[in-house]
C-alpha atoms as a PDB file:
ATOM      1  CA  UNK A   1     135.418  58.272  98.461  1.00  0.00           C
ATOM      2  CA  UNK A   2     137.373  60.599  96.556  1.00  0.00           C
ATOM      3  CA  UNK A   3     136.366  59.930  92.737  1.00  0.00           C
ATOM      4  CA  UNK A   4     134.301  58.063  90.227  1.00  0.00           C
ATOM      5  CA  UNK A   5     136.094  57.433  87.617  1.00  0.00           C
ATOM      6  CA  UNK A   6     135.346  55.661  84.365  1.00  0.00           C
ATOM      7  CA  UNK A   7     137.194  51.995  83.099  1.00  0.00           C
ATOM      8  CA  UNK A   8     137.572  50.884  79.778  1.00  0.00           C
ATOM      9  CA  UNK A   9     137.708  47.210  80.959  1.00  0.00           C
ATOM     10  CA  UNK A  10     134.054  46.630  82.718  1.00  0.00           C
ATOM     11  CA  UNK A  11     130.830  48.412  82.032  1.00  0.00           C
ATOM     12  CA  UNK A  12     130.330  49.192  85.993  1.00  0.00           C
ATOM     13  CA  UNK A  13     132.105  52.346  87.113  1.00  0.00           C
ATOM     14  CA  UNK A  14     135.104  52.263  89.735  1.00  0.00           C
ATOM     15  CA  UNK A  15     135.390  54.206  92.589  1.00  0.00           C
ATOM     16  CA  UNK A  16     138.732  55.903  93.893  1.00  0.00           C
ATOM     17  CA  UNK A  17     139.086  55.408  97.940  1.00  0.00           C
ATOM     18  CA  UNK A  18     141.665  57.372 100.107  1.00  0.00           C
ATOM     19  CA  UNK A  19     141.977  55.107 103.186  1.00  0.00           C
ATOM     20  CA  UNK A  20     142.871  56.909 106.971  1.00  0.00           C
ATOM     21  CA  UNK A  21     146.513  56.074 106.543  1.00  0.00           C
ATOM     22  CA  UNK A  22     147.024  56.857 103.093  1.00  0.00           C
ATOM     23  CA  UNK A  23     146.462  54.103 101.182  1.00  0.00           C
ATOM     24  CA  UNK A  24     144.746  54.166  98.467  1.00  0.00           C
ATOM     25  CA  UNK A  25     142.022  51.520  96.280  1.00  0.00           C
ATOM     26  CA  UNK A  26     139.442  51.135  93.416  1.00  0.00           C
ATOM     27  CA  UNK A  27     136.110  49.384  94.370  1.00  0.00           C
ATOM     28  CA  UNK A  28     133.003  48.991  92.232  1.00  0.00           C
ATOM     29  CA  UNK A  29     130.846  51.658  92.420  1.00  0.00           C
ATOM     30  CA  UNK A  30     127.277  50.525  92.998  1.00  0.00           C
ATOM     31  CA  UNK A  31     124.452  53.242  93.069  1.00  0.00           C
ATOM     32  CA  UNK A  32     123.527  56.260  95.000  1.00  0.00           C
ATOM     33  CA  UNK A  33     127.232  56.211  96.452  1.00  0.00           C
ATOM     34  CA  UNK A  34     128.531  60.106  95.952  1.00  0.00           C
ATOM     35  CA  UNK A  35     131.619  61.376  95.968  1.00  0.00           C
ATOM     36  CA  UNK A  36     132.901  62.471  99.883  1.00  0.00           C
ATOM     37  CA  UNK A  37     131.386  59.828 101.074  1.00  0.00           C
ATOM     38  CA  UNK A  38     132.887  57.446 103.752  1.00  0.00           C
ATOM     39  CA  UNK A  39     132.497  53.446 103.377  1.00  0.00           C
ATOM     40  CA  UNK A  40     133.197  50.820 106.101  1.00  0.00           C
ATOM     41  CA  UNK A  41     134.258  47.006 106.402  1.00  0.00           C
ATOM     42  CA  UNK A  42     133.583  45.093 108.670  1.00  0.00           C
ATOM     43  CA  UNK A  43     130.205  43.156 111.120  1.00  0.00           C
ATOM     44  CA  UNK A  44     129.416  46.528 112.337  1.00  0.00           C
ATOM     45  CA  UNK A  45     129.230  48.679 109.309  1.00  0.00           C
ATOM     46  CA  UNK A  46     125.976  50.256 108.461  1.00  0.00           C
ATOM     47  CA  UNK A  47     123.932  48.508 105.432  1.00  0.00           C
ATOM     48  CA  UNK A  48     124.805  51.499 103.259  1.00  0.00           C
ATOM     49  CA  UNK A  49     125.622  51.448  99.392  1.00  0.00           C
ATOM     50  CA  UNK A  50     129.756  50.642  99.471  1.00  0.00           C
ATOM     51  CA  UNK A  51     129.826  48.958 102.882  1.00  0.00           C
ATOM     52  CA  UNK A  52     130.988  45.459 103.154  1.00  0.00           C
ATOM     53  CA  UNK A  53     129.440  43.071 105.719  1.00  0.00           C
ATOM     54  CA  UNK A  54     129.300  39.022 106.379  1.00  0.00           C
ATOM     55  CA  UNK A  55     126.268  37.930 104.490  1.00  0.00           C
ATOM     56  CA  UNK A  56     125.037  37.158 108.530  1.00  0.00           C
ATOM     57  CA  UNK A  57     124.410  40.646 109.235  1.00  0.00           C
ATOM     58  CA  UNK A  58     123.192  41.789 105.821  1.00  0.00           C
ATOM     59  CA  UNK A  59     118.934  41.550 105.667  1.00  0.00           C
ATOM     60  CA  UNK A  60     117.132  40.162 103.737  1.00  0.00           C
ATOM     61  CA  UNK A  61     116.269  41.328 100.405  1.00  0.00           C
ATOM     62  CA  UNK A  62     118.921  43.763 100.638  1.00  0.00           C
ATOM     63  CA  UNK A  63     120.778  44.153  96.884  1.00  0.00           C
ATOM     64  CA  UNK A  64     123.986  43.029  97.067  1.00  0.00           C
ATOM     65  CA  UNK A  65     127.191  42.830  95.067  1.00  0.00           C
ATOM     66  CA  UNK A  66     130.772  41.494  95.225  1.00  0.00           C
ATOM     67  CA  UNK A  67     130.029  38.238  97.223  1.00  0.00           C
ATOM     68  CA  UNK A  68     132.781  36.366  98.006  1.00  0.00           C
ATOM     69  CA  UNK A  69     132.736  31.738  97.446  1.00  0.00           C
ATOM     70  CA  UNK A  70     134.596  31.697 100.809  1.00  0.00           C
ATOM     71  CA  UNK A  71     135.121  33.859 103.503  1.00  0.00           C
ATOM     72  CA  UNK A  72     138.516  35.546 103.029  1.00  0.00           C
ATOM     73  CA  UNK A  73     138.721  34.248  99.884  1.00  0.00           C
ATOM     74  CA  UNK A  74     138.499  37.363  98.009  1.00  0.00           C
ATOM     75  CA  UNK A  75     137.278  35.897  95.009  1.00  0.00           C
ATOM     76  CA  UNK A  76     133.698  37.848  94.137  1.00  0.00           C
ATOM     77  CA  UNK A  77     130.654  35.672  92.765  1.00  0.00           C
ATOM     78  CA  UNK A  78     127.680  36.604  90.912  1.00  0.00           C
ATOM     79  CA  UNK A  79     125.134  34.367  92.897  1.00  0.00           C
ATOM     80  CA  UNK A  80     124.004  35.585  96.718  1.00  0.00           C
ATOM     81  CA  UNK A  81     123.919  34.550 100.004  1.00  0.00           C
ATOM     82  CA  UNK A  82     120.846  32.363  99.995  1.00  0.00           C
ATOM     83  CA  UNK A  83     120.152  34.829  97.406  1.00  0.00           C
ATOM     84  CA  UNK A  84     118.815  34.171  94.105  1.00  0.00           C
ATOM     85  CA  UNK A  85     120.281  34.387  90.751  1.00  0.00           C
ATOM     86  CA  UNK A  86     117.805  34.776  88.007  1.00  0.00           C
ATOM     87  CA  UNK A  87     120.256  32.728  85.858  1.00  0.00           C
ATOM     88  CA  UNK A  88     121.385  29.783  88.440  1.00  0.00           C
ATOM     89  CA  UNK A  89     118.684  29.950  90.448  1.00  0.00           C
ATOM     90  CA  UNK A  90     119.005  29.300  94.627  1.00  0.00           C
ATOM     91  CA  UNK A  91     122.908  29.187  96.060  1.00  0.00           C
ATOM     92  CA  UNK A  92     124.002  28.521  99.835  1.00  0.00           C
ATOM     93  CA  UNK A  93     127.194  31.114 100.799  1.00  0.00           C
ATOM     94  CA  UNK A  94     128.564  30.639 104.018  1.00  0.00           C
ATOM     95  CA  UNK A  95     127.447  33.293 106.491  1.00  0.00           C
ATOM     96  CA  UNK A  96     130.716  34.550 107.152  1.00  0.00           C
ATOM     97  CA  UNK A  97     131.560  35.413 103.654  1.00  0.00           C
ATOM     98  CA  UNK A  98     130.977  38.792 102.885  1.00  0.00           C
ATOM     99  CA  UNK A  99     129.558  40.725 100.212  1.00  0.00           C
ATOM    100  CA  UNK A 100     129.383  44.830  99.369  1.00  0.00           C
ATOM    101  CA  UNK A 101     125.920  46.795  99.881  1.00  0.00           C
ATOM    102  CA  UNK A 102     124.577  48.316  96.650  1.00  0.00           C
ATOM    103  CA  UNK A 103     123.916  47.533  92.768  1.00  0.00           C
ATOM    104  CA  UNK A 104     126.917  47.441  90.568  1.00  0.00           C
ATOM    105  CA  UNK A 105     125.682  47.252  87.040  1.00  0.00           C
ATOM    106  CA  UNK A 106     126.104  49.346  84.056  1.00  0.00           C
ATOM    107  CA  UNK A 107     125.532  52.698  84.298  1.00  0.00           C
ATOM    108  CA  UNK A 108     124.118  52.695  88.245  1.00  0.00           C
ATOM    109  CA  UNK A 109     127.382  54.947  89.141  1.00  0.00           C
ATOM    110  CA  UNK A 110     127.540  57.727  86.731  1.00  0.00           C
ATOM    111  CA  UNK A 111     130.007  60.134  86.040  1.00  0.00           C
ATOM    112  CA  UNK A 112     129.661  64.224  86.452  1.00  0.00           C
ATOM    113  CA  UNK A 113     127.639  65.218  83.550  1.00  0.00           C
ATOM    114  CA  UNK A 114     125.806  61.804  82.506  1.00  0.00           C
ATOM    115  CA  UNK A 115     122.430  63.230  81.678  1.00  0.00           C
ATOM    116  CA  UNK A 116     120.581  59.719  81.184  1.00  0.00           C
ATOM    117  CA  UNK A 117     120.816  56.692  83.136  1.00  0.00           C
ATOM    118  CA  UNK A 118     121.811  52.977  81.803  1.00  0.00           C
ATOM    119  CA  UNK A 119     125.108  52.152  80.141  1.00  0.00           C
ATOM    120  CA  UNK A 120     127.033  55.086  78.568  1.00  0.00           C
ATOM    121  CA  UNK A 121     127.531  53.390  75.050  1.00  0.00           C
ATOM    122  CA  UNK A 122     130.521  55.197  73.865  1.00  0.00           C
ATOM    123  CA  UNK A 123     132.057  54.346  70.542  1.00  0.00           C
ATOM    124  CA  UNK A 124     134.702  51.796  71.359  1.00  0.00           C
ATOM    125  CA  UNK A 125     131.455  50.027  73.402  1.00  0.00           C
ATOM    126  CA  UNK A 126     129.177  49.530  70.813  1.00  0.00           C
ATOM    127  CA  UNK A 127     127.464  45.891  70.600  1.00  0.00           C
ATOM    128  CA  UNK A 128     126.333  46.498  67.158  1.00  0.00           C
ATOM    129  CA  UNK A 129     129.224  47.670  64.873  1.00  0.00           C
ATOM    130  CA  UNK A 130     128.518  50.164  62.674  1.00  0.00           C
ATOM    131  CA  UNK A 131     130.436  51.938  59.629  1.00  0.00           C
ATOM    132  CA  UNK A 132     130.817  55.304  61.511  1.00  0.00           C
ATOM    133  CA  UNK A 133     132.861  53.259  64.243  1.00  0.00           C
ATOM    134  CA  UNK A 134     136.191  53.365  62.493  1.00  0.00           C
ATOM    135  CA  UNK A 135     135.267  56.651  61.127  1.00  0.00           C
ATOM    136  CA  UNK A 136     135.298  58.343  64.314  1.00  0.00           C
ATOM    137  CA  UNK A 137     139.075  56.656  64.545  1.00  0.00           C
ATOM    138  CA  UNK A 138     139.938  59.122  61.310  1.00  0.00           C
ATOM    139  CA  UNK A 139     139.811  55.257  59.454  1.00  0.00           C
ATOM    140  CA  UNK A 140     138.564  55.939  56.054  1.00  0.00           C
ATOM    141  CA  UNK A 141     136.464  53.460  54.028  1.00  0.00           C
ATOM    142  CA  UNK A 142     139.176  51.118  51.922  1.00  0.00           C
ATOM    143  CA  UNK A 143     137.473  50.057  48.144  1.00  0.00           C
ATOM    144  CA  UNK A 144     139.069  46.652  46.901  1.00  0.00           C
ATOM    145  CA  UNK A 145     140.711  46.476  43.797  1.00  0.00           C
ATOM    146  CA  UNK A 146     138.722  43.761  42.553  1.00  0.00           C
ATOM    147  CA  UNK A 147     135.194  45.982  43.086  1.00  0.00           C
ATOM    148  CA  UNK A 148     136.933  48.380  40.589  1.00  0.00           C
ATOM    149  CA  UNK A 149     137.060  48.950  37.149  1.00  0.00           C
ATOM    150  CA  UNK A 150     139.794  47.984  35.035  1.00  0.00           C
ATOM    151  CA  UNK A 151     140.416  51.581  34.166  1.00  0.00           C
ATOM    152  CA  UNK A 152     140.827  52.663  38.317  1.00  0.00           C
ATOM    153  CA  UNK A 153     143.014  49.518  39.225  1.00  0.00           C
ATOM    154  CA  UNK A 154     145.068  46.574  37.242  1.00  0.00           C
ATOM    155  CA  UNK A 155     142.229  44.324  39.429  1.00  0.00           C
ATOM    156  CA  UNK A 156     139.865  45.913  38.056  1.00  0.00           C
ATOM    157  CA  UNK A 157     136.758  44.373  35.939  1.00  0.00           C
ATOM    158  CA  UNK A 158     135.980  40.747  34.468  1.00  0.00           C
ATOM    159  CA  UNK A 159     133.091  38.720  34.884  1.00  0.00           C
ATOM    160  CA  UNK A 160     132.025  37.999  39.057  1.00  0.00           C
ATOM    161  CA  UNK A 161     134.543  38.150  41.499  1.00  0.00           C
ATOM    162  CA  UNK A 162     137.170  37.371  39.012  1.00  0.00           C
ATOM    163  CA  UNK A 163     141.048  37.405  40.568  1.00  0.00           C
ATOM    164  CA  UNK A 164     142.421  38.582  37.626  1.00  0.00           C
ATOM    165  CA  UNK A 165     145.565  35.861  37.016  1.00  0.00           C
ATOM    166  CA  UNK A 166     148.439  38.342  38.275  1.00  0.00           C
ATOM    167  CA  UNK A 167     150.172  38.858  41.080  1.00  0.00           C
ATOM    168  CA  UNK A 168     148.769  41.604  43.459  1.00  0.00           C
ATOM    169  CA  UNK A 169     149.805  44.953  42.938  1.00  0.00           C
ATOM    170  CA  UNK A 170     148.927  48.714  43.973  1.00  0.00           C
ATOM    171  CA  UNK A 171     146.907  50.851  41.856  1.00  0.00           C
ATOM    172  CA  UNK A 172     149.704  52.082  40.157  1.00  0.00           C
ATOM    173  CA  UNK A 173     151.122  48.539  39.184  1.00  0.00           C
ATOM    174  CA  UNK A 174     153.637  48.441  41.689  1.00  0.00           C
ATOM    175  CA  UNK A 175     153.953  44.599  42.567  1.00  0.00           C
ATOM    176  CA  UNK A 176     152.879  43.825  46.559  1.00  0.00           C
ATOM    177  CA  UNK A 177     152.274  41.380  49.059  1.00  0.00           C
ATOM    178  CA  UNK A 178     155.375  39.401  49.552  1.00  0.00           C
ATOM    179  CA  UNK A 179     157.211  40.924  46.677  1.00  0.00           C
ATOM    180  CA  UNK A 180     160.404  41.955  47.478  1.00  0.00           C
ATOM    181  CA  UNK A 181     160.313  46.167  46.720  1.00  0.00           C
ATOM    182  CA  UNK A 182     164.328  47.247  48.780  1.00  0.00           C
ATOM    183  CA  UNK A 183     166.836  47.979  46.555  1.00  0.00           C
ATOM    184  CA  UNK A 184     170.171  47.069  47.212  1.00  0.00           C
ATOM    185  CA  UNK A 185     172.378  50.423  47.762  1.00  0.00           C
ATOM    186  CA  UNK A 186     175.752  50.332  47.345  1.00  0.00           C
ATOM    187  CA  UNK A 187     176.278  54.313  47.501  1.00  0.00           C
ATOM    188  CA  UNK A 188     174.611  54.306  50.695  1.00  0.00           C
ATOM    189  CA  UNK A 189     176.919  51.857  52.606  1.00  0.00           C
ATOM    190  CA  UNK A 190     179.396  54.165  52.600  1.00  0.00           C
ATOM    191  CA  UNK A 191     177.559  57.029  54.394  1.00  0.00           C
ATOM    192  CA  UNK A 192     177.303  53.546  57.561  1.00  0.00           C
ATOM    193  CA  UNK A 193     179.483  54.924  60.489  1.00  0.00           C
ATOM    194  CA  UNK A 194     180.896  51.639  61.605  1.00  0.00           C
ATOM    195  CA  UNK A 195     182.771  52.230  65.086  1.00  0.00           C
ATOM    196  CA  UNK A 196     185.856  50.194  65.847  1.00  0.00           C
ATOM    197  CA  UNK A 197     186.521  48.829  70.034  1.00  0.00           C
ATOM    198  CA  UNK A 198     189.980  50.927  71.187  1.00  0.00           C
ATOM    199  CA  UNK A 199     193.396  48.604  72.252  1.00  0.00           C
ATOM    200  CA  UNK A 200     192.550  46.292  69.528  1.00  0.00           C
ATOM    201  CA  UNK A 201     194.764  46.609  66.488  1.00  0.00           C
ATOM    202  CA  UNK A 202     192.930  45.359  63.313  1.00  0.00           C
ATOM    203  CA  UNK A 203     194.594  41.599  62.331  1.00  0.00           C
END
């Protein structure tokens, strides 16, 4: 394994592999799996964290990840061999299907310099949004019109969340949304460099 690397699409961390003839692949990177280290495929790998084995020769109890419906099929499911899922309780997988030693789950592969285990909430992977989240984009907070007073915007004032009976404009009463603001330049049209195809005389 060459790298673990961090991706914006799952909460797991991948793993970079560098194959013997060159190749190289991303895997899920379950736990206690270090960089250097070497990962196998196949019935006679050893049950170590990144090896992937039929579900026959796997033991039992061992945790388990990537498990495929079919054998060959490629096509990873959440439930186990006869293994159980806390959420769809007992599932039969053929024997022949295999399935990748190790615990994939948020935060069990962690980067060079994660001090504290579990998920690595940055900004952008919040569950709970917060006001500092666009902040930390350089977003700055946007007042409506409306919450103003008539002396900061034309929207401004009135009783409740009054509309006001005009058209929308900008703070400076310039008219907006959907109204129509290009002016027509006739000085400019001449400064258009139009070119004209060569052999073809103008008619």
């Amino acid at each position: 394994m060459a790298a673990i690397e961090y991706d914006p699409n799952r909460s797991a961390r991948i793993a970079l592999l560098h194959y013997a003839d060159g190749a190289k692949a991303y895997i899920l990177a379950p736990a206690r799996l270090q960089v250097g280290a070497t990962v196998e495929s196949g019935p006679e790998a050893d049950i170590k964290p990144g090896n992937a084995l039929p579900l026959a020769n796997i033991p039992t109890g061992t945790l388990v990840h990537n498990v495929e419906l079919k054998p060959g099929q490629r096509r990873p499911a959440r439930a186990l061999g006869r293994l159980r899922d806390p959420a769809r309780g007992e599932g039969r997988r053929p024997g022949r299907a295999s399935a990748t030693i190790g615990r994939a789950a948020p935060g069990a592969a962690r980067l060079p310099g994660d001090d504290r285990p579990g998920r690595q909430r940055r900004p952008r992977e919040r569950h709970r949004r917060q006001g500092g989240r666009s902040r930390w984009k350089g977003k700055r907070p946007t007042v409506r019109g409306s919450a103003m007073n008539p002396v900061d915007h034309p929207h401004g004032g009135g009783e409740g969340k009054s509309k006001g009976g005009r058209h929308p404009v900008t703070p400076w009463g310039v008219p907006t949304l959907g109204k129509r603001t290009r002016r027509k330049h006739k000085e400019s049209d001449k400064l258009i460099v139009r070119g004209r195809r060569r052999g073809k005389e103008k008619r």
